[in-house]
C-alpha atoms as a PDB file:
ATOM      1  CA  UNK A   1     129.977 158.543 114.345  1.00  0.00           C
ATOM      2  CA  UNK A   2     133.243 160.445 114.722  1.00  0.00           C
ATOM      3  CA  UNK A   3     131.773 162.060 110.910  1.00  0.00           C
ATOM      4  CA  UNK A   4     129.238 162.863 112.789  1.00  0.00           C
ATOM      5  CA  UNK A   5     130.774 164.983 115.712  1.00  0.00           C
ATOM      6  CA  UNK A   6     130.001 162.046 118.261  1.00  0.00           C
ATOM      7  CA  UNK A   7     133.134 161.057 119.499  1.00  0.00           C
ATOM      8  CA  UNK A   8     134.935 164.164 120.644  1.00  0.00           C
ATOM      9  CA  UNK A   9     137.338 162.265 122.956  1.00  0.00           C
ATOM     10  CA  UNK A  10     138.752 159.187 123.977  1.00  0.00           C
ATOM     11  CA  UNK A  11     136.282 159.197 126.757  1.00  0.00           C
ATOM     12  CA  UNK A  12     133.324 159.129 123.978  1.00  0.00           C
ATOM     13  CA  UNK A  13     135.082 156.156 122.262  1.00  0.00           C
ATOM     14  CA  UNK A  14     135.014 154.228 125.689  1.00  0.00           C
ATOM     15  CA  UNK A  15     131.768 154.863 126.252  1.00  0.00           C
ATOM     16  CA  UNK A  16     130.447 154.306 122.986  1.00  0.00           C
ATOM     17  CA  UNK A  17     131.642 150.934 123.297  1.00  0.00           C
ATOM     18  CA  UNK A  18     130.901 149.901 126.536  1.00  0.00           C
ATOM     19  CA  UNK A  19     127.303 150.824 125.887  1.00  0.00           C
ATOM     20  CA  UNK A  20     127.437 147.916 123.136  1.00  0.00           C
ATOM     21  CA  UNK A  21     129.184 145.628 125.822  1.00  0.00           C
ATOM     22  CA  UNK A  22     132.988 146.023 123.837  1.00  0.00           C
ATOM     23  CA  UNK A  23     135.959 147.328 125.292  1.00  0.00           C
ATOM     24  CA  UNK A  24     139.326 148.022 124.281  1.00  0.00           C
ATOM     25  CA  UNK A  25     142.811 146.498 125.225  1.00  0.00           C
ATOM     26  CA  UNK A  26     146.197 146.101 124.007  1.00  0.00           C
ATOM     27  CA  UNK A  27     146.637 142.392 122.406  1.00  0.00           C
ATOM     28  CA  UNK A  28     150.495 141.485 121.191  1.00  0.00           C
ATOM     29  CA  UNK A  29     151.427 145.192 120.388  1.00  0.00           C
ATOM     30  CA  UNK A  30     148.068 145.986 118.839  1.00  0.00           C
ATOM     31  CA  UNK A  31     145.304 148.131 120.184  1.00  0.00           C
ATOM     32  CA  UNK A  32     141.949 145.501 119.503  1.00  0.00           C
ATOM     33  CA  UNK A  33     138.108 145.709 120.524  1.00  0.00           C
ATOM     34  CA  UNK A  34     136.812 142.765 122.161  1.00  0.00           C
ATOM     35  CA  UNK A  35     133.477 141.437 123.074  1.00  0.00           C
ATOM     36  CA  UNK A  36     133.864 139.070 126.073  1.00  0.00           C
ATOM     37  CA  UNK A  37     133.778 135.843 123.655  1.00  0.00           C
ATOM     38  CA  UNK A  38     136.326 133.068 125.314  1.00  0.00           C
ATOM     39  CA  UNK A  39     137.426 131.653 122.935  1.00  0.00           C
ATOM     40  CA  UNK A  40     138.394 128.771 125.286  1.00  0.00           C
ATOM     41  CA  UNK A  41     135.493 128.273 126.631  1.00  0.00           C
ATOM     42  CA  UNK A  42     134.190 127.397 123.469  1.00  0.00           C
ATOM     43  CA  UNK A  43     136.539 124.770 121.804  1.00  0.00           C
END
């Protein structure tokens, strides 16, 4: 996409992602994507 001249901004990257129900958030130092799996709630 970004090939592509899609994502222009950070803005486009949120959005782009919260149009497929993912979001982004800072996990232990990292920058990750998640989907709003628990993993709790499944064990």
């Amino acid at each position: 996409m970004a090939r592509e001249g899609r994502l222009e901004n950070c803005l486009a990257i949120h959005r782009t992602l919260a149009e497929a129900g993912l979001w982004m958030r800072v996990q232990h130092g990292h920058l990750v994507i998640c989907d709003g799996y628990d993993h709790n709630r499944h064990r």
